[in-house]
C-alpha atoms as a PDB file:
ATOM      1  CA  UNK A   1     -17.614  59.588  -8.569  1.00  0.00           C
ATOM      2  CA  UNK A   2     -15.542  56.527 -10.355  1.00  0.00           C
ATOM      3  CA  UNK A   3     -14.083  53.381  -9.155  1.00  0.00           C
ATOM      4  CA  UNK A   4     -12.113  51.449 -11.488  1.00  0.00           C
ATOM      5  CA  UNK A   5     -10.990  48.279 -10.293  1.00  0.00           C
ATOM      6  CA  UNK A   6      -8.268  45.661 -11.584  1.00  0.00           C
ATOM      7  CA  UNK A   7      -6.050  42.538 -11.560  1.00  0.00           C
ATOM      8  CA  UNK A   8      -2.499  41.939 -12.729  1.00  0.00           C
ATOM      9  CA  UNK A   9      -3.899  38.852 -14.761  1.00  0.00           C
ATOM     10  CA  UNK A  10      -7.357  38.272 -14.957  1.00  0.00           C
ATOM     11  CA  UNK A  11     -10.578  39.768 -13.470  1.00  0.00           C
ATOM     12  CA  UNK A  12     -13.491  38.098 -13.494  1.00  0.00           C
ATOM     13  CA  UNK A  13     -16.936  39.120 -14.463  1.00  0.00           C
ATOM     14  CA  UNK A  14     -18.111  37.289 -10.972  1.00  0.00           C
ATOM     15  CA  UNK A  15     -15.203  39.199  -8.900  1.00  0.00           C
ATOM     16  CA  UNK A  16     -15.845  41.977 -10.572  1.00  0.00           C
ATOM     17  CA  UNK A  17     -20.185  41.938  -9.901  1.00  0.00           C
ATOM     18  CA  UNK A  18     -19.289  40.822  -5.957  1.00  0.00           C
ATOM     19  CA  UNK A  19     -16.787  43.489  -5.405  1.00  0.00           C
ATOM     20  CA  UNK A  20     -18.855  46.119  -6.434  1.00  0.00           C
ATOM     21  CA  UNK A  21     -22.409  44.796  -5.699  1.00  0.00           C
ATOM     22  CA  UNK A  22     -22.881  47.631  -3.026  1.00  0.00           C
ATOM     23  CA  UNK A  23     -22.297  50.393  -5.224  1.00  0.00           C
ATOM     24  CA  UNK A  24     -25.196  52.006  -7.562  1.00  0.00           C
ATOM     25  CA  UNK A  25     -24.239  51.343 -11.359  1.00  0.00           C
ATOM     26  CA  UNK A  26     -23.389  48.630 -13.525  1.00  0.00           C
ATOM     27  CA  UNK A  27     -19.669  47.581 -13.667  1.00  0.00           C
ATOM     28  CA  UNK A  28     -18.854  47.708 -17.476  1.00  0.00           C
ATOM     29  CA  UNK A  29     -15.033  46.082 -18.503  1.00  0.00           C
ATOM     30  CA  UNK A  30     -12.617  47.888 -19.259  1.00  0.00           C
ATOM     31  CA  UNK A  31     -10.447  45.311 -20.182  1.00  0.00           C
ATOM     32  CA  UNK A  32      -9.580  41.715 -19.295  1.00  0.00           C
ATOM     33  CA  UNK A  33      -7.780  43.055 -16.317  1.00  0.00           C
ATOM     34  CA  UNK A  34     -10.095  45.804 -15.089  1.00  0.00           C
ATOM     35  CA  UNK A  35     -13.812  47.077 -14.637  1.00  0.00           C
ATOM     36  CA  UNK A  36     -15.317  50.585 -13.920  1.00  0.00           C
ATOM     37  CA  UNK A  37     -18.358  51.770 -12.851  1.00  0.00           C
ATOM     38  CA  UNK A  38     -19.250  55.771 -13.351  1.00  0.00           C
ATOM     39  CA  UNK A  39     -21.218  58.167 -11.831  1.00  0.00           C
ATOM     40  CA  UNK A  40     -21.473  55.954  -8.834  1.00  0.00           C
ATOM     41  CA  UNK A  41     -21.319  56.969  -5.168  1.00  0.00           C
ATOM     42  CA  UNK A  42     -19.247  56.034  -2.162  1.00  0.00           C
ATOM     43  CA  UNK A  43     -18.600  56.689   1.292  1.00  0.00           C
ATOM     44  CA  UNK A  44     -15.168  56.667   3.158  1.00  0.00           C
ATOM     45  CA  UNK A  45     -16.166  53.729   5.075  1.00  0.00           C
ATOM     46  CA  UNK A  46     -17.267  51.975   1.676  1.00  0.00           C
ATOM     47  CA  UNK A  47     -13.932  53.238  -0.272  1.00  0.00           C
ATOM     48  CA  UNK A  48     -12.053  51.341   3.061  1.00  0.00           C
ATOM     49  CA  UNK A  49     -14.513  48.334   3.110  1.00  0.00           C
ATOM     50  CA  UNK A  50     -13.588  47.615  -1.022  1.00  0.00           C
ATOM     51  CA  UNK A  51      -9.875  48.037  -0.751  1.00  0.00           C
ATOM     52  CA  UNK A  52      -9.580  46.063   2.297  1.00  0.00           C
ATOM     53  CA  UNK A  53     -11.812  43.092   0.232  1.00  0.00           C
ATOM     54  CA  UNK A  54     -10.029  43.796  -3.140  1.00  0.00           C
ATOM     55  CA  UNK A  55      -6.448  43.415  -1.297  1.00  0.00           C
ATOM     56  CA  UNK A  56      -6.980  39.722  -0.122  1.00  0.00           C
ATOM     57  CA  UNK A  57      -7.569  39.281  -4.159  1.00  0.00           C
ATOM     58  CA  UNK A  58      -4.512  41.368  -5.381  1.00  0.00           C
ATOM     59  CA  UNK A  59      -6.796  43.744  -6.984  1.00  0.00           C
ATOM     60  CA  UNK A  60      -5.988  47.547  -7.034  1.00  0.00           C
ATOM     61  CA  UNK A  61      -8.777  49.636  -6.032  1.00  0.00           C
ATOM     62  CA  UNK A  62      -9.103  53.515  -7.626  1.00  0.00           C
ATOM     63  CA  UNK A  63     -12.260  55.568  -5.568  1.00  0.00           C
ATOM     64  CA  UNK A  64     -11.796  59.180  -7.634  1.00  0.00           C
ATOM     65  CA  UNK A  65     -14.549  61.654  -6.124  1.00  0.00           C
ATOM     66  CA  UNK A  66     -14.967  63.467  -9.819  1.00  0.00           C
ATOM     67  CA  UNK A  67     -14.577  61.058 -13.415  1.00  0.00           C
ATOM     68  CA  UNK A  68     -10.883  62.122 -14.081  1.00  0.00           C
ATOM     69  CA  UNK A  69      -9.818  61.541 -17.906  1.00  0.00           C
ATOM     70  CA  UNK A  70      -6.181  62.541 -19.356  1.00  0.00           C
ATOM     71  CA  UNK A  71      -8.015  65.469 -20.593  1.00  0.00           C
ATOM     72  CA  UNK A  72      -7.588  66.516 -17.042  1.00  0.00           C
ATOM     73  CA  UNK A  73      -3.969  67.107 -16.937  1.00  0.00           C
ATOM     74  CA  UNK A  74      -1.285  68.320 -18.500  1.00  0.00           C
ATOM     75  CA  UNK A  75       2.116  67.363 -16.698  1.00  0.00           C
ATOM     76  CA  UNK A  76       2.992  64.216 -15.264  1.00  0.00           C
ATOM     77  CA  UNK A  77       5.745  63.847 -12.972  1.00  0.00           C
ATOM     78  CA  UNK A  78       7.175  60.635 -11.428  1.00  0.00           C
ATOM     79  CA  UNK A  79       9.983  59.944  -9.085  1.00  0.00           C
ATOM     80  CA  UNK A  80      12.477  57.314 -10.457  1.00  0.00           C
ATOM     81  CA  UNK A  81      13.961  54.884  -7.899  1.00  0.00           C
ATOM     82  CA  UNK A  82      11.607  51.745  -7.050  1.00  0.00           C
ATOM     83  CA  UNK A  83       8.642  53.942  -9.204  1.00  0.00           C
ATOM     84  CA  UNK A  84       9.778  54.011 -12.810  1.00  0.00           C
ATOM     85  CA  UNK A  85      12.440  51.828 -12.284  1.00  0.00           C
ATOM     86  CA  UNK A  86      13.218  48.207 -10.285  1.00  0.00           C
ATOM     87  CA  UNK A  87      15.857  49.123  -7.899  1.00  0.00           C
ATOM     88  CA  UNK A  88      16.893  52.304  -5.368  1.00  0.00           C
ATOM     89  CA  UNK A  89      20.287  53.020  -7.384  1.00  0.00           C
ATOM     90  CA  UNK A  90      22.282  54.234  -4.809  1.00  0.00           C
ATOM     91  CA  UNK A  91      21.356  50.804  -2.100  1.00  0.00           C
ATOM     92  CA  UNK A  92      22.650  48.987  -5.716  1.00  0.00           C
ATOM     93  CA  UNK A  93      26.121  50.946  -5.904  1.00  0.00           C
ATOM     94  CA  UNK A  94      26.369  50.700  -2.506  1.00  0.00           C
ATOM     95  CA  UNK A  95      26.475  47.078  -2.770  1.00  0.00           C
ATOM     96  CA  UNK A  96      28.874  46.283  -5.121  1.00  0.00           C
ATOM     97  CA  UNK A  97      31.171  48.674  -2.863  1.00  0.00           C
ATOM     98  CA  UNK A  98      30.214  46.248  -0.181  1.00  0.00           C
ATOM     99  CA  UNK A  99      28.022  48.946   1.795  1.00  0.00           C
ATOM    100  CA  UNK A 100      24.561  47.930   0.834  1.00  0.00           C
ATOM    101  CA  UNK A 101      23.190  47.084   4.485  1.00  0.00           C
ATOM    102  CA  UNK A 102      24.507  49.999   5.972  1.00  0.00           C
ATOM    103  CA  UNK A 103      23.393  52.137   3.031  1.00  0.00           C
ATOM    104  CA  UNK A 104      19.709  50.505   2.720  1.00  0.00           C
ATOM    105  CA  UNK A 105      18.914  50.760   6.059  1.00  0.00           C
ATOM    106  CA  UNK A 106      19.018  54.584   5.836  1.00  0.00           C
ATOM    107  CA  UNK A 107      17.153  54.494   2.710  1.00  0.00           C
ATOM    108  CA  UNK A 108      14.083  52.766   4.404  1.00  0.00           C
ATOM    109  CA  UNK A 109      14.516  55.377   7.412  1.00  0.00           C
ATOM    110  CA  UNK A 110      14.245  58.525   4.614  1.00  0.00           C
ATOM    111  CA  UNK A 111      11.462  56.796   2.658  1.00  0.00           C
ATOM    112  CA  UNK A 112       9.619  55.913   5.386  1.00  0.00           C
ATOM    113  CA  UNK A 113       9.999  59.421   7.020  1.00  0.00           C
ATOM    114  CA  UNK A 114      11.701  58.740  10.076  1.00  0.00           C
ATOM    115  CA  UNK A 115      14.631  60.795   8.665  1.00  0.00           C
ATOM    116  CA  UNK A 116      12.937  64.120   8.032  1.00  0.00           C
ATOM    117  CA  UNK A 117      16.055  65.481   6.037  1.00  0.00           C
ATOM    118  CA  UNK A 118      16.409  63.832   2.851  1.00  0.00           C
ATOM    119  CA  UNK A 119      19.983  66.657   2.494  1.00  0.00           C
ATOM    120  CA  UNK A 120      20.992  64.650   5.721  1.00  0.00           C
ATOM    121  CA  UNK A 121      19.817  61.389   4.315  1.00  0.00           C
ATOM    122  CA  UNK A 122      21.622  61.348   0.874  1.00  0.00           C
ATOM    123  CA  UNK A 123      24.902  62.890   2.221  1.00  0.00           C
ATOM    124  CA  UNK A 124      25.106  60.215   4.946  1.00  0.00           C
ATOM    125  CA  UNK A 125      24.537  57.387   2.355  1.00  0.00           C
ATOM    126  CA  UNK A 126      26.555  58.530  -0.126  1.00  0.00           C
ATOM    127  CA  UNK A 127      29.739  59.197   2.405  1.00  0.00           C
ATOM    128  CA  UNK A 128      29.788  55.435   2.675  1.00  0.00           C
ATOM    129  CA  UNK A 129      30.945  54.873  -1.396  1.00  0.00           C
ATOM    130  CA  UNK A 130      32.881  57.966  -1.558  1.00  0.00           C
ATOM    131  CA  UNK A 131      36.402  56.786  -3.568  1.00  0.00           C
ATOM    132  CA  UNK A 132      34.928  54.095  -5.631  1.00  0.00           C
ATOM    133  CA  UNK A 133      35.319  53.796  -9.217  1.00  0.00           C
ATOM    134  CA  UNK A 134      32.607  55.546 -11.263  1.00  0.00           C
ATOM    135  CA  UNK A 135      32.433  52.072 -13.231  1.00  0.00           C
ATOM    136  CA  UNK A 136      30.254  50.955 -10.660  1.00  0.00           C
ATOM    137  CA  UNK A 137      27.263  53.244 -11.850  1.00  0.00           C
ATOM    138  CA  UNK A 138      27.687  51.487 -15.433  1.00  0.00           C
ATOM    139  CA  UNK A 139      26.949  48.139 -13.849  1.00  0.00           C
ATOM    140  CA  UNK A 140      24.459  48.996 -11.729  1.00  0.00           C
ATOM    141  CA  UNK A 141      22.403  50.216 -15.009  1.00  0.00           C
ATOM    142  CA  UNK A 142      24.052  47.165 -17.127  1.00  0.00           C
ATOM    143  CA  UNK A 143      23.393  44.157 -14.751  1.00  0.00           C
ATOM    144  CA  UNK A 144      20.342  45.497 -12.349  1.00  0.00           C
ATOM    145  CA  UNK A 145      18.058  48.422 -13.702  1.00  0.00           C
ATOM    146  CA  UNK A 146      15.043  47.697 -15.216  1.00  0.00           C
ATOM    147  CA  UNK A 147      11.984  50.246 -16.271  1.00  0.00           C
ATOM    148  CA  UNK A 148       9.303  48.746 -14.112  1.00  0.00           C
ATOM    149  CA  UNK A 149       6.451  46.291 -15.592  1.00  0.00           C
ATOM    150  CA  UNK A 150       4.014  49.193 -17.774  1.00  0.00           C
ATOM    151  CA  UNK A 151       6.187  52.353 -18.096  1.00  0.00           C
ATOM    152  CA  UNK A 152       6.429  52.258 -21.570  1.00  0.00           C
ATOM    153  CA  UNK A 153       2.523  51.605 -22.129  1.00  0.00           C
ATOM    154  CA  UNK A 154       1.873  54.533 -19.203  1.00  0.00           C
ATOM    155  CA  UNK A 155       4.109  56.793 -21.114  1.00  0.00           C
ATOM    156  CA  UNK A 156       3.026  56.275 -24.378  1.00  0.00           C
ATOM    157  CA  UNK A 157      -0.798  56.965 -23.003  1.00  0.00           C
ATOM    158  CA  UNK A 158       0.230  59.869 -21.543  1.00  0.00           C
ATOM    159  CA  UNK A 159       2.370  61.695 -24.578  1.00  0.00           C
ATOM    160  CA  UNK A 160      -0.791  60.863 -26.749  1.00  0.00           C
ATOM    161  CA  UNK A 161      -3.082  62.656 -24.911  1.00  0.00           C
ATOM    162  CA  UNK A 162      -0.921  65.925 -25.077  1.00  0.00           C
ATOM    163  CA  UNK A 163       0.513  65.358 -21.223  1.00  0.00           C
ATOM    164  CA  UNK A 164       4.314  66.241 -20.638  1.00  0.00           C
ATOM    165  CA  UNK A 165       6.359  63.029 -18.871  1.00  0.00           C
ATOM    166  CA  UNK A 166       8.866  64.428 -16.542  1.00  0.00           C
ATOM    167  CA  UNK A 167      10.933  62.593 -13.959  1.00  0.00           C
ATOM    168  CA  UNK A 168      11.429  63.899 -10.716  1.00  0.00           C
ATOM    169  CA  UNK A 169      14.368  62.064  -8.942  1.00  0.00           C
ATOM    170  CA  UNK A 170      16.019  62.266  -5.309  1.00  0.00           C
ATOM    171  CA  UNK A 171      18.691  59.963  -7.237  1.00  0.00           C
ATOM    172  CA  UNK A 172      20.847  60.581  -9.825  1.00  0.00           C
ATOM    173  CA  UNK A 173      21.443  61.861 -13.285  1.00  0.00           C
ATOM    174  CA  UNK A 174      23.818  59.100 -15.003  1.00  0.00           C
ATOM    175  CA  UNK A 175      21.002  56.809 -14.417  1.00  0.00           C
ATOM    176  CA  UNK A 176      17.780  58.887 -15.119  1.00  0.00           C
ATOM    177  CA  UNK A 177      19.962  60.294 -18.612  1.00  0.00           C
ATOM    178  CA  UNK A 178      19.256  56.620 -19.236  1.00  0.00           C
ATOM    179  CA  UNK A 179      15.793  56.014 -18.305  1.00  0.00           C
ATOM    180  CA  UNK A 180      15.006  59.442 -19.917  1.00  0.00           C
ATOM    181  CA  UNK A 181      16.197  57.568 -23.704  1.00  0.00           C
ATOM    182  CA  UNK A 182      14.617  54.473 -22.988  1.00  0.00           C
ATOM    183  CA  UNK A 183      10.820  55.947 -22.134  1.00  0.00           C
ATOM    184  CA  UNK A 184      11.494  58.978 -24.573  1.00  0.00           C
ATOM    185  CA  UNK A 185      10.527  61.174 -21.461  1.00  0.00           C
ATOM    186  CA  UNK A 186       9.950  64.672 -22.118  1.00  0.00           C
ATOM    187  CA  UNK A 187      11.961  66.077 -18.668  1.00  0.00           C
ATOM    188  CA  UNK A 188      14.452  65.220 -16.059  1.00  0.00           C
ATOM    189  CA  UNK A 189      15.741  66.261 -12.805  1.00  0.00           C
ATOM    190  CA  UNK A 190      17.648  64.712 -10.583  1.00  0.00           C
ATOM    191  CA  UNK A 191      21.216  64.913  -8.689  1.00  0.00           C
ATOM    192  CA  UNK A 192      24.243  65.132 -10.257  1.00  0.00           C
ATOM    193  CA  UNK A 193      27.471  63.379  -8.619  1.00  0.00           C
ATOM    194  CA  UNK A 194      30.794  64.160  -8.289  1.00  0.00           C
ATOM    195  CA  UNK A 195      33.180  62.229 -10.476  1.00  0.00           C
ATOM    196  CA  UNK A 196      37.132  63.183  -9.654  1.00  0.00           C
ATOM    197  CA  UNK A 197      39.742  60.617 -11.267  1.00  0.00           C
ATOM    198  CA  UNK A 198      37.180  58.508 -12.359  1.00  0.00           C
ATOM    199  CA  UNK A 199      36.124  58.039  -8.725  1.00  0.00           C
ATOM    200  CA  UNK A 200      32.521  59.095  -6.622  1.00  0.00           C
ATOM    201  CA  UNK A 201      33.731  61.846  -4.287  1.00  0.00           C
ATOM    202  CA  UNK A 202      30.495  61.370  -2.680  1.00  0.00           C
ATOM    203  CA  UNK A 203      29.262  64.990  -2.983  1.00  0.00           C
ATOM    204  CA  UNK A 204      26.660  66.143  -5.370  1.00  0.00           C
ATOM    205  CA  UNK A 205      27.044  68.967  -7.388  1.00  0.00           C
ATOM    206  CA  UNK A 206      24.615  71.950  -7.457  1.00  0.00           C
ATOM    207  CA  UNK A 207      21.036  71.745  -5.615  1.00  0.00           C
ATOM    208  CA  UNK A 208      20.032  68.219  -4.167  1.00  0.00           C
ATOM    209  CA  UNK A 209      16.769  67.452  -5.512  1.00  0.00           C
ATOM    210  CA  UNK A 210      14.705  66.983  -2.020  1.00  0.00           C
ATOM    211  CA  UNK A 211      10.937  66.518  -1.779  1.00  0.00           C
ATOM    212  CA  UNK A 212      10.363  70.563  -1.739  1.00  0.00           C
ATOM    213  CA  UNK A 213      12.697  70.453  -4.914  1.00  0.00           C
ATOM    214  CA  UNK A 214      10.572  67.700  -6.768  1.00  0.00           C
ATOM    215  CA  UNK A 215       6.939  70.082  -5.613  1.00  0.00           C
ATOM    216  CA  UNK A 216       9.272  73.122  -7.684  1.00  0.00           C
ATOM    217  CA  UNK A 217       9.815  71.499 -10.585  1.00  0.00           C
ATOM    218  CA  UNK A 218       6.530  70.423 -10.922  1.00  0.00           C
ATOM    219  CA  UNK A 219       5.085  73.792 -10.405  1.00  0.00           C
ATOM    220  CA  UNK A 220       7.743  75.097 -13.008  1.00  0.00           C
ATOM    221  CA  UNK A 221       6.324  72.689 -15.599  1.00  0.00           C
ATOM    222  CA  UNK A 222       2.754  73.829 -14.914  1.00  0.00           C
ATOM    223  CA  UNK A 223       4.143  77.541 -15.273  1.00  0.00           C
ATOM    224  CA  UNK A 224       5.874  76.818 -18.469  1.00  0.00           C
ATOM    225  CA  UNK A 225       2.255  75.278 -19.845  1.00  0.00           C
ATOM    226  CA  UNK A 226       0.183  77.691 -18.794  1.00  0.00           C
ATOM    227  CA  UNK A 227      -1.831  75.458 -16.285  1.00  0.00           C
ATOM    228  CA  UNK A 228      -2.205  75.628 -12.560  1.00  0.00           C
ATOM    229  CA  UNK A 229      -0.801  72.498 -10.680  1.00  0.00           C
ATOM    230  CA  UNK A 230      -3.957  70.777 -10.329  1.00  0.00           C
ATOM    231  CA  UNK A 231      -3.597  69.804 -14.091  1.00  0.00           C
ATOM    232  CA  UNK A 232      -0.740  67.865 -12.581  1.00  0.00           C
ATOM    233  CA  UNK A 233      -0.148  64.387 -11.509  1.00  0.00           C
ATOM    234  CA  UNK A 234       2.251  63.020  -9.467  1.00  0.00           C
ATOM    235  CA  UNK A 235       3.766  59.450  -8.662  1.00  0.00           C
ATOM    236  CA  UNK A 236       6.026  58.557  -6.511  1.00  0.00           C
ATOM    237  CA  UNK A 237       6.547  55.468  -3.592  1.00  0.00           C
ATOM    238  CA  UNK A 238       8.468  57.601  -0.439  1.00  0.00           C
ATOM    239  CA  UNK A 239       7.926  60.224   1.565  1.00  0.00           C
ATOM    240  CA  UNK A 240      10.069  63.170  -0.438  1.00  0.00           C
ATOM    241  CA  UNK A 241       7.362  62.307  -3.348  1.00  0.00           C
ATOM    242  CA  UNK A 242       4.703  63.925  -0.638  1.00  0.00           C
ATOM    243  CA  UNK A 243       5.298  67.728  -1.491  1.00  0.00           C
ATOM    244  CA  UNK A 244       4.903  67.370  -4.982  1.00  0.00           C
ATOM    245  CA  UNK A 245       1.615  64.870  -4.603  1.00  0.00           C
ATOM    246  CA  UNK A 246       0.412  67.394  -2.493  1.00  0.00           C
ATOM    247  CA  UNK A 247       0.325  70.434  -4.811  1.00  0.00           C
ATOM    248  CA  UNK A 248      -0.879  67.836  -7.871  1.00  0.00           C
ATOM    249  CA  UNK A 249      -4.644  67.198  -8.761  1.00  0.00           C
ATOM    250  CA  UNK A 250      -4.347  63.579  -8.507  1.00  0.00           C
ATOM    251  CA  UNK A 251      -1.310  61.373  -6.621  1.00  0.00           C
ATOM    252  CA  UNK A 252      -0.402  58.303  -7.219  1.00  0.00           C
ATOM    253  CA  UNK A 253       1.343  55.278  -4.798  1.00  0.00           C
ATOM    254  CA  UNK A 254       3.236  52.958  -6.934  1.00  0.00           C
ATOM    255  CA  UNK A 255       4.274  50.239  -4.239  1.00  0.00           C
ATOM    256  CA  UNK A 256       4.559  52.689  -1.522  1.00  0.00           C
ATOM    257  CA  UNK A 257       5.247  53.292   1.892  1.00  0.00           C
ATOM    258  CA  UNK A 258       2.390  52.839   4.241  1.00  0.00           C
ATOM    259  CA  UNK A 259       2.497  57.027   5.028  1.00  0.00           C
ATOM    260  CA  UNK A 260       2.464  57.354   1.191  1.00  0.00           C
ATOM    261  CA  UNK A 261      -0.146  55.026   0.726  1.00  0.00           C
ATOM    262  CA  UNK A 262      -2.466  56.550   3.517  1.00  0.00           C
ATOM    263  CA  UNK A 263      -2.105  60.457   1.329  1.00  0.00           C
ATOM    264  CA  UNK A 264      -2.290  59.228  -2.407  1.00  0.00           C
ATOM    265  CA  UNK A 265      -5.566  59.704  -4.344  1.00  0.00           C
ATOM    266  CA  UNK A 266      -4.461  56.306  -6.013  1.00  0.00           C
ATOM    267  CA  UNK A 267      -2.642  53.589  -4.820  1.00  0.00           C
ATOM    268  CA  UNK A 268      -1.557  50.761  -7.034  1.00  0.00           C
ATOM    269  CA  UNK A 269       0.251  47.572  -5.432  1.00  0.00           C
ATOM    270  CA  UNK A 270      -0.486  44.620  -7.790  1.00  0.00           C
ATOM    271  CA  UNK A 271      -0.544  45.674 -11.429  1.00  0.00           C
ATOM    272  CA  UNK A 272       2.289  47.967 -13.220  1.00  0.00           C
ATOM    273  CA  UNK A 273       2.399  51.614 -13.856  1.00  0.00           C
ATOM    274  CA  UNK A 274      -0.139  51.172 -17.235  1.00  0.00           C
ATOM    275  CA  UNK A 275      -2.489  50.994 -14.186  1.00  0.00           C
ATOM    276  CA  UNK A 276      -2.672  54.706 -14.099  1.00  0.00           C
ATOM    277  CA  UNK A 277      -3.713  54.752 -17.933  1.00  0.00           C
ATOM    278  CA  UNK A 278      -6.225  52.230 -17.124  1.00  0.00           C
ATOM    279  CA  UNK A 279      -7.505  54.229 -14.291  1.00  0.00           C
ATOM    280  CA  UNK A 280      -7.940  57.900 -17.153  1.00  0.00           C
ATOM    281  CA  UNK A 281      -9.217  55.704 -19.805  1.00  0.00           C
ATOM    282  CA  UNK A 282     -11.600  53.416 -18.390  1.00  0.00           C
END
């Protein structure tokens, strides 16, 4: 077993030595932000007892029952929206058609699973911008998306240990084409909207990518590479990112949903994605 702590500034050697005082091993640093200790041994109640503790410090807690390393995997596959990137795109064009609130709130229902149907979900939102200008996507990415805080460093880990970036997006293509350039990703899939007159139509075209959709494409990745889909990992912050962190060997919560949260392998709330690298390297 491993636990790898860590702080989204500093992490003291004394924080460090109380946190994980109960747990046989010495913590060694990993880095000014984060300690480890291997070949330890924990109990559920433990694992609960140090997260609950490390929380009231903003310090992100990983409990792994084996020592992952990237030599463990082979695909990684993240979700897009409020995961690899600041904003939910479609709450963003929504607002600057002056829909936002009724859009959002639907958004929260799907990620937080109270609308099983994420079809249902994105056709309802996107029936509320249908017949604006398709300008509105370019300032959405212009004026409001941003990779989140460690994507490039988390990519960069990843692609040098041999492991295949792919996003994995319930949103859409004009904006993940983007993201794709900027983090040099090796893979995208996402949805694809309808553009007539230089207007949304508010239809997508072809297969919406749904939570079973994202768990395909993962397992088509693995195919392609030969590996099974434990020598996957998947991150994601909503409930459609569930099928796909099912099938993978280790999940990941990026600022998640409690449900997503309560499934994940690894949660990380207070420092950026290069948490994950932390977390295989340390």
């Amino acid at each position: 077993m491993k636990i790898v702590i860590q702080h989204p500034e500093f992490l003291s050697e004394s924080t460090a030595h109380t946190l994980l005082k109960s747990f046989a091993g010495t913590p060694v640093r990993v880095n000014e932000k984060a300690y480890a200790i291997h070949n330890t041994l924990f109990t559920p109640a433990q694992k609960c007892e140090l997260i609950a503790a490390a929380q009231v410090l903003s310090i992100d807690v990983a409990c792994l029952e084996r020592d992952v390393t990237w030599a463990d995997f082979k695909v990684l596959a993240m979700d897009m929206d409020s995961t690899l990137i600041n904003i939910e795109c479609i709450d963003e064009i929504a607002d600057l058609a002056g829909k936002k609130a009724e859009v959002a709130s639907i958004t929260e229902a799907s990620m937080r699973g109270e609308i099983k149907d994420f079809n249902e979900s994105l056709i309802r939102r996107m029936a509320f911008f249908a017949g604006t200008p398709f300008a509105l996507l370019d300032d959405v990415l212009r004026e409001r998306l941003r990779v989140n805080e460690g994507a490039h460093a988390l990519i960069r880990a990843a692609q040098a240990h041999g492991v295949k970036c792919v996003l994995v997006s319930g949103g859409f293509t004009y904006f993940a084409e983007q993201v794709q350039k900027e983090l040099n990703l090796d893979a995208i899939h996402a949805n694809t909207l309808e553009i007539i007159d230089g207007r949304i139509t508010g239809k997508v075209i072809g297969e919406i990518v749904n939570g079973n959709v994202k768990a395909r494409f993962v397992h088509e990745h693995c195919e392609q590479l030969q590996v099974n889909t434990l020598n996957a990992i998947a991150m994601g912050d909503g409930s459609n990112d569930l099928p796909m962190m099912s099938i993978s060997g280790l999940s990941v919560a990026y600022r998640a949903k409690p449900m997503v949260q309560e499934r994940a392998m690894i949660t990380l709330n207070f420092v950026g994605l290069d948490g994950l690298a932390v977390v295989l390297g340390g």
